[in-house]
N, C-alpha and C. Protein backbone atom coordinates (compact mmCIF):
# COMPACT_ATOMS: atom_id res chain seq x y z
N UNK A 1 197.90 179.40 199.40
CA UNK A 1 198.58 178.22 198.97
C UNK A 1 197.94 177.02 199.65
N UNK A 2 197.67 175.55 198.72
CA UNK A 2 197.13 174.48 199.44
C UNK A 2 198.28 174.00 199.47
N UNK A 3 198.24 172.54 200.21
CA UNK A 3 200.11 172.13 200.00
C UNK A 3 199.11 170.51 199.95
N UNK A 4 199.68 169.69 199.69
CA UNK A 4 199.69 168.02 198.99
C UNK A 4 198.37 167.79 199.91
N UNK A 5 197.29 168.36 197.79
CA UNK A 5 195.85 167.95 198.04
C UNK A 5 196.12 166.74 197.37
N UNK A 6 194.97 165.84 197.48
CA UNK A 6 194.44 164.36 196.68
C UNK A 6 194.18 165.40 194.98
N UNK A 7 193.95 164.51 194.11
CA UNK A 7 193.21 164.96 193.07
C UNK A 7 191.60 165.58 193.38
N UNK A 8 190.98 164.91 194.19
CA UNK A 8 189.87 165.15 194.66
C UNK A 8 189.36 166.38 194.80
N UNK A 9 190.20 167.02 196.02
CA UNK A 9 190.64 167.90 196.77
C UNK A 9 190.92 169.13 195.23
N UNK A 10 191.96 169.03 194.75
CA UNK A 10 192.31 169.76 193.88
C UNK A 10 190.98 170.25 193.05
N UNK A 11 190.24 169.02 192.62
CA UNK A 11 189.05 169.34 191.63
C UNK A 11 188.08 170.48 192.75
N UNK A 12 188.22 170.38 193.52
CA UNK A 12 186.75 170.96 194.68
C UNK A 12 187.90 172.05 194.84
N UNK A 13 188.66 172.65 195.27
CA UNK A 13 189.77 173.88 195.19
C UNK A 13 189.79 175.02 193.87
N UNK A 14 189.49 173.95 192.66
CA UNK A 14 189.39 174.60 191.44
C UNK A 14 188.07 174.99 191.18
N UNK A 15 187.11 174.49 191.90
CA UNK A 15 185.63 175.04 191.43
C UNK A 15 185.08 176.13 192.38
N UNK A 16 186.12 175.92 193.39
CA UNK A 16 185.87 177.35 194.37
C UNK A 16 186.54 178.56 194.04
N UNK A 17 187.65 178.28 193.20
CA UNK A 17 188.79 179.47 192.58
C UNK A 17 187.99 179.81 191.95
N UNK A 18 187.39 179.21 190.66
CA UNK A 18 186.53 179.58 189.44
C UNK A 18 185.36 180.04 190.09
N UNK A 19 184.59 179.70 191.28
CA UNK A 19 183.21 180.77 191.55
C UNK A 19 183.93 182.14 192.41
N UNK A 20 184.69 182.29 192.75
CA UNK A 20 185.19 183.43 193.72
C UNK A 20 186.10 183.98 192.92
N UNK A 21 186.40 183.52 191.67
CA UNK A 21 187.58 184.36 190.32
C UNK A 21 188.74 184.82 190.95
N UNK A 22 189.03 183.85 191.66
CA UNK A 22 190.72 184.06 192.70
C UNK A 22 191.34 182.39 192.46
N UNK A 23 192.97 182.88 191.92
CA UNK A 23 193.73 182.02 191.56
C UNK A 23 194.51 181.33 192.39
N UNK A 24 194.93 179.88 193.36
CA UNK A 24 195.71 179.48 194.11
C UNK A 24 196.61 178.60 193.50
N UNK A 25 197.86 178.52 194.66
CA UNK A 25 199.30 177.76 193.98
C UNK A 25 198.70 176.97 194.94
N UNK A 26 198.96 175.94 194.24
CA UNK A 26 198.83 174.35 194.91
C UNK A 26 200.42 173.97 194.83
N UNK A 27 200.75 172.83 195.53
CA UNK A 27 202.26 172.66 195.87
C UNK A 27 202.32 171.14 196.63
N UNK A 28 203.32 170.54 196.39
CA UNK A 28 203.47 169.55 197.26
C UNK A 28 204.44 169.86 198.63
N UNK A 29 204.31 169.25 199.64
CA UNK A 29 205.10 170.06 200.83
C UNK A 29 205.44 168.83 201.73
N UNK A 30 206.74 168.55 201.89
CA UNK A 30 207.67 167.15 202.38
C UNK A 30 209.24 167.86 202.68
N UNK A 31 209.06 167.54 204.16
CA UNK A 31 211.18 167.69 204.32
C UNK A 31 211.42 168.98 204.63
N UNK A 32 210.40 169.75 204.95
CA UNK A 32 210.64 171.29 204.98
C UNK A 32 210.39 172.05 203.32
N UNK A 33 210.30 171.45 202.23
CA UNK A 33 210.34 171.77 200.98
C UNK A 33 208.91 172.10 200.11
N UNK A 34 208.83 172.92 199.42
CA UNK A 34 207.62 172.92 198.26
C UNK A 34 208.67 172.73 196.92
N UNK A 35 207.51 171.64 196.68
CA UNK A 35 207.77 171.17 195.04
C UNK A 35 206.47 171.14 194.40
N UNK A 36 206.67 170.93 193.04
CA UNK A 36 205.71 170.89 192.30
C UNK A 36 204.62 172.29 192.35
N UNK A 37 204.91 173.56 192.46
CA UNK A 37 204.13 174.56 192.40
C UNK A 37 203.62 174.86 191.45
N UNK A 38 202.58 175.17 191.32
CA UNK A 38 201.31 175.72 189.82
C UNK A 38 200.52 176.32 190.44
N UNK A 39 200.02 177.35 190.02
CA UNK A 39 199.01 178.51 190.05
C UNK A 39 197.92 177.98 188.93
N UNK A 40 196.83 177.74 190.16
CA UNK A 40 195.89 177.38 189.75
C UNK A 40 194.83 178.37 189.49
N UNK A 41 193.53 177.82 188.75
CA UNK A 41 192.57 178.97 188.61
C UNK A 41 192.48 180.19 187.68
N UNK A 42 191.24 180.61 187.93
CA UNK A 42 191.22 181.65 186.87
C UNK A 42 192.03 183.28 186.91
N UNK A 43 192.43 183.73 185.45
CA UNK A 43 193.34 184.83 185.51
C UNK A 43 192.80 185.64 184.21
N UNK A 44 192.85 186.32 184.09
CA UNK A 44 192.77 187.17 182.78
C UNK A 44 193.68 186.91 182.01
N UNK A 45 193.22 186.78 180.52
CA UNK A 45 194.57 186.22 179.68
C UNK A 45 195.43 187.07 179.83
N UNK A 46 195.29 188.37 179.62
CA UNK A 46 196.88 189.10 179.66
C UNK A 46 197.60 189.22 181.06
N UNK A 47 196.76 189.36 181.98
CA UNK A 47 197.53 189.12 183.32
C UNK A 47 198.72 187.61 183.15
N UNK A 48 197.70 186.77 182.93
CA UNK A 48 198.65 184.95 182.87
C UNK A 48 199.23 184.98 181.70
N UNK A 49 199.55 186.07 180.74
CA UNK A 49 200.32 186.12 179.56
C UNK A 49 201.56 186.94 180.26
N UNK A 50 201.25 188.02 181.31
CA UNK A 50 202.22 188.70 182.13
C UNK A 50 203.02 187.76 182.72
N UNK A 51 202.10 186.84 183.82
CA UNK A 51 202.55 186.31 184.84
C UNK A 51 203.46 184.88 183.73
N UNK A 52 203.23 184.43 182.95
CA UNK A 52 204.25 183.18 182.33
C UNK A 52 205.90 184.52 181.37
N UNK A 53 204.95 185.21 181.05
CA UNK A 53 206.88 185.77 181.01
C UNK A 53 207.29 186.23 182.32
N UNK A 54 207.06 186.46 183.09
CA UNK A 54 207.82 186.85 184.30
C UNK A 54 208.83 185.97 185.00
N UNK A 55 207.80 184.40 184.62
CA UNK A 55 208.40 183.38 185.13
C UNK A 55 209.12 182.78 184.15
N UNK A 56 209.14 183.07 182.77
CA UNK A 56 210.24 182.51 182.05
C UNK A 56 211.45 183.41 182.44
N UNK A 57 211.65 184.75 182.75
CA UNK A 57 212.70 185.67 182.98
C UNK A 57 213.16 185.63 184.46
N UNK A 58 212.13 184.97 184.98
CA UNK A 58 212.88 184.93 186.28
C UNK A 58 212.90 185.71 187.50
N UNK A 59 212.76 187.16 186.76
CA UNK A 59 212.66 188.38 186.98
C UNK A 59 212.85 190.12 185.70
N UNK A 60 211.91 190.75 185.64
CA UNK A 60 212.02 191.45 185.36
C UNK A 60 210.74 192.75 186.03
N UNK A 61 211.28 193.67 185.13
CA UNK A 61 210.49 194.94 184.91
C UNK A 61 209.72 195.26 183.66
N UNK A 62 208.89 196.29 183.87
CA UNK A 62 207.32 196.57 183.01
C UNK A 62 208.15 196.24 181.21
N UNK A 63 209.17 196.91 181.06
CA UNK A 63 210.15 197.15 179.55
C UNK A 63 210.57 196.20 179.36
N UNK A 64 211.20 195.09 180.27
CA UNK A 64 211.16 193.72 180.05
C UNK A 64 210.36 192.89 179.93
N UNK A 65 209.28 192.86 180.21
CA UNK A 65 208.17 192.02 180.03
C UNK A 65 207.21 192.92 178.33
N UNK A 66 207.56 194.20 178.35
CA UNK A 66 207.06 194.31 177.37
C UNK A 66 207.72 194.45 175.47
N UNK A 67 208.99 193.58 175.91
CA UNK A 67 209.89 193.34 175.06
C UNK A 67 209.56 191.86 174.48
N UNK A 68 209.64 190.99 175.74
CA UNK A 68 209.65 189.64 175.59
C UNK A 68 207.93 189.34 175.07
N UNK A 69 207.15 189.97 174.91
CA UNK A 69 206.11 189.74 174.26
C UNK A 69 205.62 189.83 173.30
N UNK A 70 206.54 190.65 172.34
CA UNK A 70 206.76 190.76 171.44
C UNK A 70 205.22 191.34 170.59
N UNK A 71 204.68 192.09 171.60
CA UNK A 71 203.09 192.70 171.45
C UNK A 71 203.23 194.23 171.67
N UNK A 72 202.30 194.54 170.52
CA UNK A 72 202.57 196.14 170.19
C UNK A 72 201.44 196.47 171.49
N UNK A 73 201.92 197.93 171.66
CA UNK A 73 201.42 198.67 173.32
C UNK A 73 202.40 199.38 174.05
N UNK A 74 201.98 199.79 175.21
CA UNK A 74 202.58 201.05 176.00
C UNK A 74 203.54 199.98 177.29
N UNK A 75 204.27 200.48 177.84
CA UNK A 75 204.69 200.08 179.03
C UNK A 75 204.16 200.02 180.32
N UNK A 76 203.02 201.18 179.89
CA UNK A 76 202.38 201.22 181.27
C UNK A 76 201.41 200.63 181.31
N UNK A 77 200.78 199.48 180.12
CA UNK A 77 200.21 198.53 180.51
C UNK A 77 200.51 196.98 180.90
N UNK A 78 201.93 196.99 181.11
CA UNK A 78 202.63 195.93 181.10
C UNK A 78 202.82 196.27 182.70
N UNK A 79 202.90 197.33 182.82
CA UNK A 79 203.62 197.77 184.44
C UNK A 79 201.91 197.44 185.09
N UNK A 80 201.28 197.63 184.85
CA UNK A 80 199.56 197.83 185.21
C UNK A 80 199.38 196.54 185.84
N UNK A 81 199.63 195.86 184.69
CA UNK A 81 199.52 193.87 185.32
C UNK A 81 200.64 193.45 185.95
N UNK A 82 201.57 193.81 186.10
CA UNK A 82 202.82 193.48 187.36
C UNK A 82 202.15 194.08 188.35
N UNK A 83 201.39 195.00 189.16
CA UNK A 83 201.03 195.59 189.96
C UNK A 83 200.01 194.50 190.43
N UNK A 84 199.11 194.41 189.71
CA UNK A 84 197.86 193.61 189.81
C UNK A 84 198.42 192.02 190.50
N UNK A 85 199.38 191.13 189.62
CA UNK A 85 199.90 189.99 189.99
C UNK A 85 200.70 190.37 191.77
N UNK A 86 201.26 191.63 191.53
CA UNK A 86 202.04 191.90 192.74
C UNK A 86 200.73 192.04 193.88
N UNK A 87 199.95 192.59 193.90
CA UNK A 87 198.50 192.69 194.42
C UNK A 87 197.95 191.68 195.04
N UNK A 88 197.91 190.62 194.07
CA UNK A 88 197.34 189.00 194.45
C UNK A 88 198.19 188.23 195.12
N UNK A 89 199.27 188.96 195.47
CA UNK A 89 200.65 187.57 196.15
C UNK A 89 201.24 186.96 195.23
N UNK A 90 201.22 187.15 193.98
CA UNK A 90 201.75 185.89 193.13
C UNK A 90 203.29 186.70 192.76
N UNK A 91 203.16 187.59 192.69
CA UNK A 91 205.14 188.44 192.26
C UNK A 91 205.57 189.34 193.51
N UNK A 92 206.61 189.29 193.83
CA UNK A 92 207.46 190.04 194.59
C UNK A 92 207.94 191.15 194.47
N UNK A 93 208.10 192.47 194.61
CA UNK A 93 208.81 193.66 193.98
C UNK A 93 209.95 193.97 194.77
N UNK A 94 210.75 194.38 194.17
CA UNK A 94 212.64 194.75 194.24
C UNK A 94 212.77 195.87 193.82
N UNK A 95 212.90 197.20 194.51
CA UNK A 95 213.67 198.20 193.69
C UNK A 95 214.46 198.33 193.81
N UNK A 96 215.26 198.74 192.20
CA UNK A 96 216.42 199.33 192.32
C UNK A 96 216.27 200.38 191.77
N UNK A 97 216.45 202.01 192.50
CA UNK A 97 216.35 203.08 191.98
C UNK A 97 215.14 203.10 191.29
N UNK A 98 214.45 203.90 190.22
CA UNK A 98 213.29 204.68 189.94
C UNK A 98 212.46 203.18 189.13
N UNK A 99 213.38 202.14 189.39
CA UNK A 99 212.06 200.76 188.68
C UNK A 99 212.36 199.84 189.45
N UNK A 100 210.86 199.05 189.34
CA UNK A 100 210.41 198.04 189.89
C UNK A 100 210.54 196.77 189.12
N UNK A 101 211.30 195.67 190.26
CA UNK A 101 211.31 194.49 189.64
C UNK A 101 210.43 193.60 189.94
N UNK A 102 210.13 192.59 188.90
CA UNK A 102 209.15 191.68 189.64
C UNK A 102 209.43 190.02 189.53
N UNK A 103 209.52 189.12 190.47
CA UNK A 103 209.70 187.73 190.21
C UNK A 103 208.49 186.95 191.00
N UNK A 104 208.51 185.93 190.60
CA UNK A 104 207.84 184.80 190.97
C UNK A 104 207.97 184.77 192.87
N UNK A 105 206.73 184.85 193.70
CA UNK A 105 206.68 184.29 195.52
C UNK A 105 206.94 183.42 195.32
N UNK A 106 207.21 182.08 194.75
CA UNK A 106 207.62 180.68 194.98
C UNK A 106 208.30 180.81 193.74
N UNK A 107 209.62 179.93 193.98
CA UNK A 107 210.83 179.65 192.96
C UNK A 107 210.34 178.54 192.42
N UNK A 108 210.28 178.23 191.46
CA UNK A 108 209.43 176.54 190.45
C UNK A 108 208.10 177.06 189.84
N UNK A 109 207.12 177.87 190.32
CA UNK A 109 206.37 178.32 189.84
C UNK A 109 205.87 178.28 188.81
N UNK A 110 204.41 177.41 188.38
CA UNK A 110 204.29 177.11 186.70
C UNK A 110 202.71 177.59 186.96
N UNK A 111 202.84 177.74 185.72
CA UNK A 111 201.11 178.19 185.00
C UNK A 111 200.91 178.10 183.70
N UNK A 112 199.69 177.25 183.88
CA UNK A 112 199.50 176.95 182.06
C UNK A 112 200.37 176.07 181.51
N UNK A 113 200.87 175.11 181.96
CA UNK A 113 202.26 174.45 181.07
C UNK A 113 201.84 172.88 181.50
């Protein structure tokens, strides 16, 4: 995470994400608080097709995310890229009993929008 770059800053952050193909949340940070969070950088479309329903739901699991996508396929490739996002720091996991939940490491969290 960077916390309250210049634009500058941001542009030179994004060209280092894009040569090293690793994605960072940039954030503003005042008062004890982060605002303004976005996940920056490059992602695989279906991973950042994972990671924006996750964050429209708030939270879910592999059957929830592979509902709300309304894309024909297996569950266990929906569960595949929750692992991967969970991997990179960007989702959190919760179990309850035999499934895994997944939400957003920072609450506000945007990508692509």
């Amino acid at each position: 995470m960077l916390a309250n770059l210049s634009e500058a800053n941001k542009e030179e952050a994004d060209l280092v994400a894009e040569a090293v193909r690793t994605p960072y949340i940039s954030a503003k940070y005042s008062a004890d608080e982060l605002s303004h969070t976005e996940l920056r950088g490059p992602l695989d479309p279906k991973v950042a097709r994972t990671l924006q329903l996750v964050i429209q739901a708030g939270e879910a699991d592999a059957q929830t995310v592979s509902q709300l996508s309304n894309e024909p396929g297996v569950v266990t490739a929906w569960n595949n890229r929750l692992v991967t996002l969970q991997s990179m720091g960007l989702l959190r996991e919760r179990k309850a009993g035999k499934r895994k939940f997944y939400s957003p490491v920072i609450g506000g969290l945007a990508y692509g929008s």
